[in-house]
PDB file of N, CA and C in Angstrom:
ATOM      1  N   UNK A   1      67.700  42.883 167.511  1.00  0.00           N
ATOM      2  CA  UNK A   1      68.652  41.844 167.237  1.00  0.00           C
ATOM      3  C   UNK A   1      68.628  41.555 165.731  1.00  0.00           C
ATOM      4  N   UNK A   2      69.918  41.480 165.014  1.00  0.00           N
ATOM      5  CA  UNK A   2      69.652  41.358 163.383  1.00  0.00           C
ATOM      6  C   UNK A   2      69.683  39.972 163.108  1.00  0.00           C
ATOM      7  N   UNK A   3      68.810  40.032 162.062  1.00  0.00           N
ATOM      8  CA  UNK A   3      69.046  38.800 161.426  1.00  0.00           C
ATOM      9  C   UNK A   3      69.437  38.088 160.494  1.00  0.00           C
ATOM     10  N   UNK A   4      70.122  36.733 160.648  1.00  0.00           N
ATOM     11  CA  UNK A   4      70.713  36.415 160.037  1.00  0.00           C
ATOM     12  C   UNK A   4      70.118  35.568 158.686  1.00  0.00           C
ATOM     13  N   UNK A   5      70.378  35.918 157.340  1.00  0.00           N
ATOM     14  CA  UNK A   5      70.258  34.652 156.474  1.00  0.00           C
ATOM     15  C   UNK A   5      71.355  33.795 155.915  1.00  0.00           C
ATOM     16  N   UNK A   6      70.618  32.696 155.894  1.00  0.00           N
ATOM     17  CA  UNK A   6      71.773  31.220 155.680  1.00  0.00           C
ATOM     18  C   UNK A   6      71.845  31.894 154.234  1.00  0.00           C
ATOM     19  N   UNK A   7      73.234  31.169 154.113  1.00  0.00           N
ATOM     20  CA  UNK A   7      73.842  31.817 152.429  1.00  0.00           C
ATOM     21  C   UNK A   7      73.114  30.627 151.491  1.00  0.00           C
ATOM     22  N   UNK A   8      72.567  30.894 150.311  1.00  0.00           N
ATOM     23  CA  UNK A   8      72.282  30.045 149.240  1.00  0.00           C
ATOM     24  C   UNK A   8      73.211  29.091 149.144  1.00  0.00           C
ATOM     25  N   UNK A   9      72.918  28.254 148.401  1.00  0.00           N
ATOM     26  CA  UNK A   9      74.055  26.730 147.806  1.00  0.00           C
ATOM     27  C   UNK A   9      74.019  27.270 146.046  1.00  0.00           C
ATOM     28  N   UNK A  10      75.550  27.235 146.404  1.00  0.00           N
ATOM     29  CA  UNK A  10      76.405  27.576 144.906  1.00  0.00           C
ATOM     30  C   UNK A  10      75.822  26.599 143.646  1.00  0.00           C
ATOM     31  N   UNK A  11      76.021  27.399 142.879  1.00  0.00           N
ATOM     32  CA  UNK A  11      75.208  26.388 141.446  1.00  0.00           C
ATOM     33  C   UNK A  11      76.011  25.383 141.333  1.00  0.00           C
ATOM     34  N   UNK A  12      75.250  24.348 140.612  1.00  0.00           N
ATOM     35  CA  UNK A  12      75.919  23.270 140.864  1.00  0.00           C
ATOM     36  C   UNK A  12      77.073  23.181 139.455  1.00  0.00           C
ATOM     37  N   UNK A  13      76.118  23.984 138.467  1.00  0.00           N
ATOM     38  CA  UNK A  13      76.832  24.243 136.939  1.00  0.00           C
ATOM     39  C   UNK A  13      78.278  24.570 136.841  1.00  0.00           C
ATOM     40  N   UNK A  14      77.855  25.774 137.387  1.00  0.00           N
ATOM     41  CA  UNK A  14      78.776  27.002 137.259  1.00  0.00           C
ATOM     42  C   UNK A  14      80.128  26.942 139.020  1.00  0.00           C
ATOM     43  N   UNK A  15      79.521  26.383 139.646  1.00  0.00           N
ATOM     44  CA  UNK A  15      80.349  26.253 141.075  1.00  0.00           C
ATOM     45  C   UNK A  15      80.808  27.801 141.150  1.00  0.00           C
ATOM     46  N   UNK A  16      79.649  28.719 141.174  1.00  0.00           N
ATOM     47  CA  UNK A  16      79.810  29.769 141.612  1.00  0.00           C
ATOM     48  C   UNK A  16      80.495  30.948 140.494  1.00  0.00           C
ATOM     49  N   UNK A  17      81.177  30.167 139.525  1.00  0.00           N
ATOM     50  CA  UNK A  17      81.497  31.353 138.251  1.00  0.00           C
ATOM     51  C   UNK A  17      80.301  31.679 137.618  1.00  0.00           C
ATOM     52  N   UNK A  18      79.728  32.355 137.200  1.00  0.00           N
ATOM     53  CA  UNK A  18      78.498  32.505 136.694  1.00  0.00           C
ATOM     54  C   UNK A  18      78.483  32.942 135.605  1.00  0.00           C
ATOM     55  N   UNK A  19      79.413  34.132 135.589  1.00  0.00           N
ATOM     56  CA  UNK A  19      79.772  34.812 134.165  1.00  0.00           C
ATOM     57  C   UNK A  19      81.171  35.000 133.753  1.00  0.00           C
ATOM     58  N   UNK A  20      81.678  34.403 132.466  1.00  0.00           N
ATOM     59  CA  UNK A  20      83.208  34.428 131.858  1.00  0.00           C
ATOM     60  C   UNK A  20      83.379  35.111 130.838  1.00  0.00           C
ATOM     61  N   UNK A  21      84.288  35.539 130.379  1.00  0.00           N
ATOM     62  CA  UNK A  21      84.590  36.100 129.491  1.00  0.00           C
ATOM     63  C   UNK A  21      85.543  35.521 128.838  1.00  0.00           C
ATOM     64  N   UNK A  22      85.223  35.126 127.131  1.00  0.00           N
ATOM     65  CA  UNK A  22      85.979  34.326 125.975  1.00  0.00           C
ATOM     66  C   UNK A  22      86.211  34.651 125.256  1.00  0.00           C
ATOM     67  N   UNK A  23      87.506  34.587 124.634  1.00  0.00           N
ATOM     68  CA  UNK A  23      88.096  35.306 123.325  1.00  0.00           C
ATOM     69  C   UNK A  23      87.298  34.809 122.135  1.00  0.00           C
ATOM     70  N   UNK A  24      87.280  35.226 121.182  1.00  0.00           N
ATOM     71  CA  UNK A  24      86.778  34.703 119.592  1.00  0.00           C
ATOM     72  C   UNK A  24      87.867  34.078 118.953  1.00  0.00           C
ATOM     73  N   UNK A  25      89.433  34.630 119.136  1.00  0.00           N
ATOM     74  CA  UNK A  25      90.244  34.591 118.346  1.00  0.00           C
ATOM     75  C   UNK A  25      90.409  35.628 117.343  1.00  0.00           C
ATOM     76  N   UNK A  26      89.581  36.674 117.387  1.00  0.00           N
ATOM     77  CA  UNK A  26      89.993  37.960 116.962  1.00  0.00           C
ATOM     78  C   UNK A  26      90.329  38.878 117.127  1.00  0.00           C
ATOM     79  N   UNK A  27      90.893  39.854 116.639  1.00  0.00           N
ATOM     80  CA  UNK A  27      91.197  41.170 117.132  1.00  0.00           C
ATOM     81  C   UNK A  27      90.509  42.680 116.769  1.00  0.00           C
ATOM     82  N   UNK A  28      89.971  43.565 117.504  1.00  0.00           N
ATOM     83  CA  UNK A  28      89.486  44.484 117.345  1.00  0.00           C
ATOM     84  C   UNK A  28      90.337  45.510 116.339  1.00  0.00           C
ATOM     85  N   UNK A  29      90.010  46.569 115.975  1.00  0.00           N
ATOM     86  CA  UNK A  29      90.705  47.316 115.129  1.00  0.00           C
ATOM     87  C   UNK A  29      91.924  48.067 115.538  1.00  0.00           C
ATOM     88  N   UNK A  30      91.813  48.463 116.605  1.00  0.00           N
ATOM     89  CA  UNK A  30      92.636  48.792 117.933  1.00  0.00           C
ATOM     90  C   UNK A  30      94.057  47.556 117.978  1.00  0.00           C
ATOM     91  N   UNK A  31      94.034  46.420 117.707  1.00  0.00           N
ATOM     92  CA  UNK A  31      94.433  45.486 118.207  1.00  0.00           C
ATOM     93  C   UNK A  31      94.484  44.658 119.649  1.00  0.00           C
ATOM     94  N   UNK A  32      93.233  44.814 120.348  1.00  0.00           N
ATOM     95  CA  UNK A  32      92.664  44.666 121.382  1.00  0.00           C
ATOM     96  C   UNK A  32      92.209  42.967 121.063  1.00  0.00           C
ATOM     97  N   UNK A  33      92.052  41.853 121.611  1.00  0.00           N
ATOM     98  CA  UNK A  33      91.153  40.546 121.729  1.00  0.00           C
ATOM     99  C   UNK A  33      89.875  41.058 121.633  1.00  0.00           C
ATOM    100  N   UNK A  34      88.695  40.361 120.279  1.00  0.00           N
ATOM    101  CA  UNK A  34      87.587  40.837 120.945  1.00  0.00           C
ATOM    102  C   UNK A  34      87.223  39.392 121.739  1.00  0.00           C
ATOM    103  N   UNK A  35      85.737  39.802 122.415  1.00  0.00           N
ATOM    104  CA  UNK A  35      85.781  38.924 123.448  1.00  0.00           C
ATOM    105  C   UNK A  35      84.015  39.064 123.582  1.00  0.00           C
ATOM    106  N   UNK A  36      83.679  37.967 124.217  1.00  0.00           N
ATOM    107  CA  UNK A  36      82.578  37.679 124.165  1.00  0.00           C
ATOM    108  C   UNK A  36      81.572  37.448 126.080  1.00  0.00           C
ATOM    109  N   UNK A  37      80.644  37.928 126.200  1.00  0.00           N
ATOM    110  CA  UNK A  37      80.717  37.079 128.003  1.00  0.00           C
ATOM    111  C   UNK A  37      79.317  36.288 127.756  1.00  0.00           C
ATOM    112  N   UNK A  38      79.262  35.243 128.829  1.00  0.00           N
ATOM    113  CA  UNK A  38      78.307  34.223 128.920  1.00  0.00           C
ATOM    114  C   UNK A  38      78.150  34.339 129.787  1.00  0.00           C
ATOM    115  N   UNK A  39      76.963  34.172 130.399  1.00  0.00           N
ATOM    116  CA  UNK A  39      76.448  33.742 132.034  1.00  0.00           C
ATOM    117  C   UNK A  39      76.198  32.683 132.046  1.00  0.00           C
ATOM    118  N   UNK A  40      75.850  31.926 132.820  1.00  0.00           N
ATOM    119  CA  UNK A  40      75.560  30.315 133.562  1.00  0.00           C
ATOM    120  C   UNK A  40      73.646  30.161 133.432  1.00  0.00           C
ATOM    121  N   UNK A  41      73.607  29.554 131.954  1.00  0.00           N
ATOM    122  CA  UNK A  41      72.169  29.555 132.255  1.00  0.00           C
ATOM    123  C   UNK A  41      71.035  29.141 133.158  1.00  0.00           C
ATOM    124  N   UNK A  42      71.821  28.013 134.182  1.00  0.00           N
ATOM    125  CA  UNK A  42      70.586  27.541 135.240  1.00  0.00           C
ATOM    126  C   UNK A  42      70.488  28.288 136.794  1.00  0.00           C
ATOM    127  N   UNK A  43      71.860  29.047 136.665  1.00  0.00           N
ATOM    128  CA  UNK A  43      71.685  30.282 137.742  1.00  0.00           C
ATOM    129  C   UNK A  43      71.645  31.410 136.863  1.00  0.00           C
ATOM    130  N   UNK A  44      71.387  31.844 135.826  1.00  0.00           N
ATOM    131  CA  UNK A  44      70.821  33.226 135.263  1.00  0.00           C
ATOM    132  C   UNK A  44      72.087  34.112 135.463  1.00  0.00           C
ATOM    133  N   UNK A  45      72.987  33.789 135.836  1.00  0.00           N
ATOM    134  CA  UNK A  45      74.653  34.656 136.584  1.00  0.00           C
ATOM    135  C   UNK A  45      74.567  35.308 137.733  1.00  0.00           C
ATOM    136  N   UNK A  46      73.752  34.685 138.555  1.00  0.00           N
ATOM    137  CA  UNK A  46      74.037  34.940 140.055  1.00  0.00           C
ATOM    138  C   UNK A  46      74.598  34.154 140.742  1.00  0.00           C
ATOM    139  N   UNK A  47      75.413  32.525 140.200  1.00  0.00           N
ATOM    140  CA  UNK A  47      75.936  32.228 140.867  1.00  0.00           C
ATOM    141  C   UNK A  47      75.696  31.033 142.170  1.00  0.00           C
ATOM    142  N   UNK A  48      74.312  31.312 142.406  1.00  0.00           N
ATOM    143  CA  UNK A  48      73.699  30.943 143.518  1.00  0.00           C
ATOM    144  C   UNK A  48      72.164  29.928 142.920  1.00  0.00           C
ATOM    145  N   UNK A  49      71.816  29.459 144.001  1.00  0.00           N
ATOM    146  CA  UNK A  49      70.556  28.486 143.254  1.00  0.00           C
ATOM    147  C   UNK A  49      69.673  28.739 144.702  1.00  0.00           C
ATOM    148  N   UNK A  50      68.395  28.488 144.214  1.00  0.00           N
ATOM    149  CA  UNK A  50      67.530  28.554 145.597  1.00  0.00           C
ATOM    150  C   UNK A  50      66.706  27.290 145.500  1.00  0.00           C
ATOM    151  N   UNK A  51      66.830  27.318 146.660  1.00  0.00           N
ATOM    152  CA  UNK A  51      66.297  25.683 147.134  1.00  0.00           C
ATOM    153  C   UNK A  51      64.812  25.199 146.393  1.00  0.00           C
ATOM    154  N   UNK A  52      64.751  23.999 145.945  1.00  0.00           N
ATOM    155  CA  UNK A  52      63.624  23.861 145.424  1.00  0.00           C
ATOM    156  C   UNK A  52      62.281  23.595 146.757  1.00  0.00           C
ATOM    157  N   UNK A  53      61.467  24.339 146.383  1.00  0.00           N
ATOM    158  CA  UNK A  53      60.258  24.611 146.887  1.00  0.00           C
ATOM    159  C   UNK A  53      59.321  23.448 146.724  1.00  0.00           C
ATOM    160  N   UNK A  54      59.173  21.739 147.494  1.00  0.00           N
ATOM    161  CA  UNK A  54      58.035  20.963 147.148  1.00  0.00           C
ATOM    162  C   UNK A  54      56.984  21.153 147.178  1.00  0.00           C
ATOM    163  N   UNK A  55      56.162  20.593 145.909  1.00  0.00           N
ATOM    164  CA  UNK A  55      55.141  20.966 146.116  1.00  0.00           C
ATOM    165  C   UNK A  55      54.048  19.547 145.916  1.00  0.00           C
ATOM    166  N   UNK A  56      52.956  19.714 146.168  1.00  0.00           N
ATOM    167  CA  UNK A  56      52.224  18.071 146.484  1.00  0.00           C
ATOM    168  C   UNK A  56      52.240  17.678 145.262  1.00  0.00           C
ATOM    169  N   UNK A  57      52.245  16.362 145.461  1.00  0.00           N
ATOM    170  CA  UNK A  57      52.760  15.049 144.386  1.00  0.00           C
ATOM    171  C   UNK A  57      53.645  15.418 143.449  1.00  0.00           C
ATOM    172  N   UNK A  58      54.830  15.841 143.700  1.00  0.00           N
ATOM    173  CA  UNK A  58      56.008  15.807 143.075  1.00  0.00           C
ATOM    174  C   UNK A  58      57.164  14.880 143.574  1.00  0.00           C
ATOM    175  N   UNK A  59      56.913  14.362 144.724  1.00  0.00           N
ATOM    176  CA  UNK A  59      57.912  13.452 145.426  1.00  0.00           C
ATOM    177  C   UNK A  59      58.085  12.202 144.557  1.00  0.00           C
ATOM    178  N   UNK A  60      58.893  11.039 145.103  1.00  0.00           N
ATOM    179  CA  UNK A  60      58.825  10.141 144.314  1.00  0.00           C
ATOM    180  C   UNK A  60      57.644   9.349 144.347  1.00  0.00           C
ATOM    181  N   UNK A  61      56.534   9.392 145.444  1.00  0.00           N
ATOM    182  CA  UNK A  61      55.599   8.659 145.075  1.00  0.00           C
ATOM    183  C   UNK A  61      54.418   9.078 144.263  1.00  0.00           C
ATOM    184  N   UNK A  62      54.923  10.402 143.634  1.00  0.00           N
ATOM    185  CA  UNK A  62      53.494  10.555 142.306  1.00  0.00           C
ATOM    186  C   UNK A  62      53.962   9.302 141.258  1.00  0.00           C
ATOM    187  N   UNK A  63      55.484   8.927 141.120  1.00  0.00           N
ATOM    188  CA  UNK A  63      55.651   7.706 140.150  1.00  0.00           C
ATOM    189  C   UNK A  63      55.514   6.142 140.436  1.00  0.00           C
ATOM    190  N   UNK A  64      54.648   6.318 141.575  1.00  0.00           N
ATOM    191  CA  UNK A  64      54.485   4.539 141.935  1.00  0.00           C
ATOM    192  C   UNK A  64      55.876   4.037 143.017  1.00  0.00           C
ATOM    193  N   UNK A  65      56.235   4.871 143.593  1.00  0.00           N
ATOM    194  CA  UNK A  65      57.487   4.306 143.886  1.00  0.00           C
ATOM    195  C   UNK A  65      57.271   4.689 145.800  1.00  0.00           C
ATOM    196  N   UNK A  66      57.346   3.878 146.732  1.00  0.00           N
ATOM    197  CA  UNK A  66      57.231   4.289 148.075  1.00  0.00           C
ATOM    198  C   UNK A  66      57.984   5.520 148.100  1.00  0.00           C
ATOM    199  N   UNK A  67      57.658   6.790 149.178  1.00  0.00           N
ATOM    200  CA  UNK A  67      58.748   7.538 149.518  1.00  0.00           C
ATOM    201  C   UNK A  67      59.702   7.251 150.763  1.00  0.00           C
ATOM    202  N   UNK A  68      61.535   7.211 150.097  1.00  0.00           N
ATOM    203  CA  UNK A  68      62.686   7.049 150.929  1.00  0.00           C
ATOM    204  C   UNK A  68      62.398   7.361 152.021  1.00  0.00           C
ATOM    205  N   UNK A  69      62.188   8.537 152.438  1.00  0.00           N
ATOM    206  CA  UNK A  69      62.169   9.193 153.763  1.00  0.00           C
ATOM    207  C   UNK A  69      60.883   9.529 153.700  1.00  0.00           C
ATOM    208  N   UNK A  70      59.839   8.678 154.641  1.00  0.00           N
ATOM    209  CA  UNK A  70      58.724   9.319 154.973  1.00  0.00           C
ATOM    210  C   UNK A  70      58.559  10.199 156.220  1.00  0.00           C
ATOM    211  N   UNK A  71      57.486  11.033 156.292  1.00  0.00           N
ATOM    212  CA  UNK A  71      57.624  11.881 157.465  1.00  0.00           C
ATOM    213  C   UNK A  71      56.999  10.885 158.305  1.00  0.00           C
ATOM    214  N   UNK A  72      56.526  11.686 159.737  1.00  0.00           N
ATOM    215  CA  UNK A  72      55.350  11.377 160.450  1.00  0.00           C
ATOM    216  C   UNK A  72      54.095  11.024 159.642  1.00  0.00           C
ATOM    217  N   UNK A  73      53.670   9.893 160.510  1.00  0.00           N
ATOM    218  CA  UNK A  73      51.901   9.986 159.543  1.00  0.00           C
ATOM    219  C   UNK A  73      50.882  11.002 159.722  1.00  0.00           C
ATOM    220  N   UNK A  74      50.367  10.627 158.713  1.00  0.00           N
ATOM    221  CA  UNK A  74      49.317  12.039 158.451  1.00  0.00           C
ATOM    222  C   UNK A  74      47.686  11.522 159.194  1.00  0.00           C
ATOM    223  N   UNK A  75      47.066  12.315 159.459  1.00  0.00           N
ATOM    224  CA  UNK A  75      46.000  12.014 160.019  1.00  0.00           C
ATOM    225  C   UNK A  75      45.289  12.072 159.290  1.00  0.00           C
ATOM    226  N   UNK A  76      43.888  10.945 159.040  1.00  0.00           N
ATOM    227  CA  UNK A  76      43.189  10.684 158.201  1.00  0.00           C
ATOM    228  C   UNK A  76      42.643  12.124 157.918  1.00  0.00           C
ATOM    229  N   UNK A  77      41.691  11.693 156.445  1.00  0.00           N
ATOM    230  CA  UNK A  77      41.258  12.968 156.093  1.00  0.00           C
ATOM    231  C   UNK A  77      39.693  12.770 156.707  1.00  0.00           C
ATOM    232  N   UNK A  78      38.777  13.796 156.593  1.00  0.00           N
ATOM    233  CA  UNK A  78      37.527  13.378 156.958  1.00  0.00           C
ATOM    234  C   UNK A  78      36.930  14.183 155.814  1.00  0.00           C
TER     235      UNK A  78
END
């Protein structure tokens, strides 16, 4: 049975354009536009973003602040 993966969530930057291509306002010797391309620096030009990965005390309560959504409680430590 194959399996399926959920599609990434589109950058939030770029909304999925990643890489464009922009004139200078010049012209090549040819008389061609030259032209320049950029990618989307916080998706690298893929377009896509991958979910951030938590990791311990990065939530909001490493800053003093209760966390919004707490889970289940945790069982003491011993």
């Amino acid at each position: 049975m194959p399996q399926h993966t959920p599609p990434r969530p589109i950058c939030g930057h770029c909304d999925g354009f990643p890489t464009v291509t922009i004139t200078t306002g010049t012209r090549t010797p040819d008389g061609q536009r030259q032209t320049i391309t950029a990618h989307c620096p916080a998706c690298r030009g893929t377009g896509h973003t991958t979910p951030p990965v938590p990791t311990p005390g990065s939530g909001p309560e490493r800053h003093g602040r209760p966390d919004p959504h707490p889970g289940p409680p945790r069982p003491p430590r011993q």
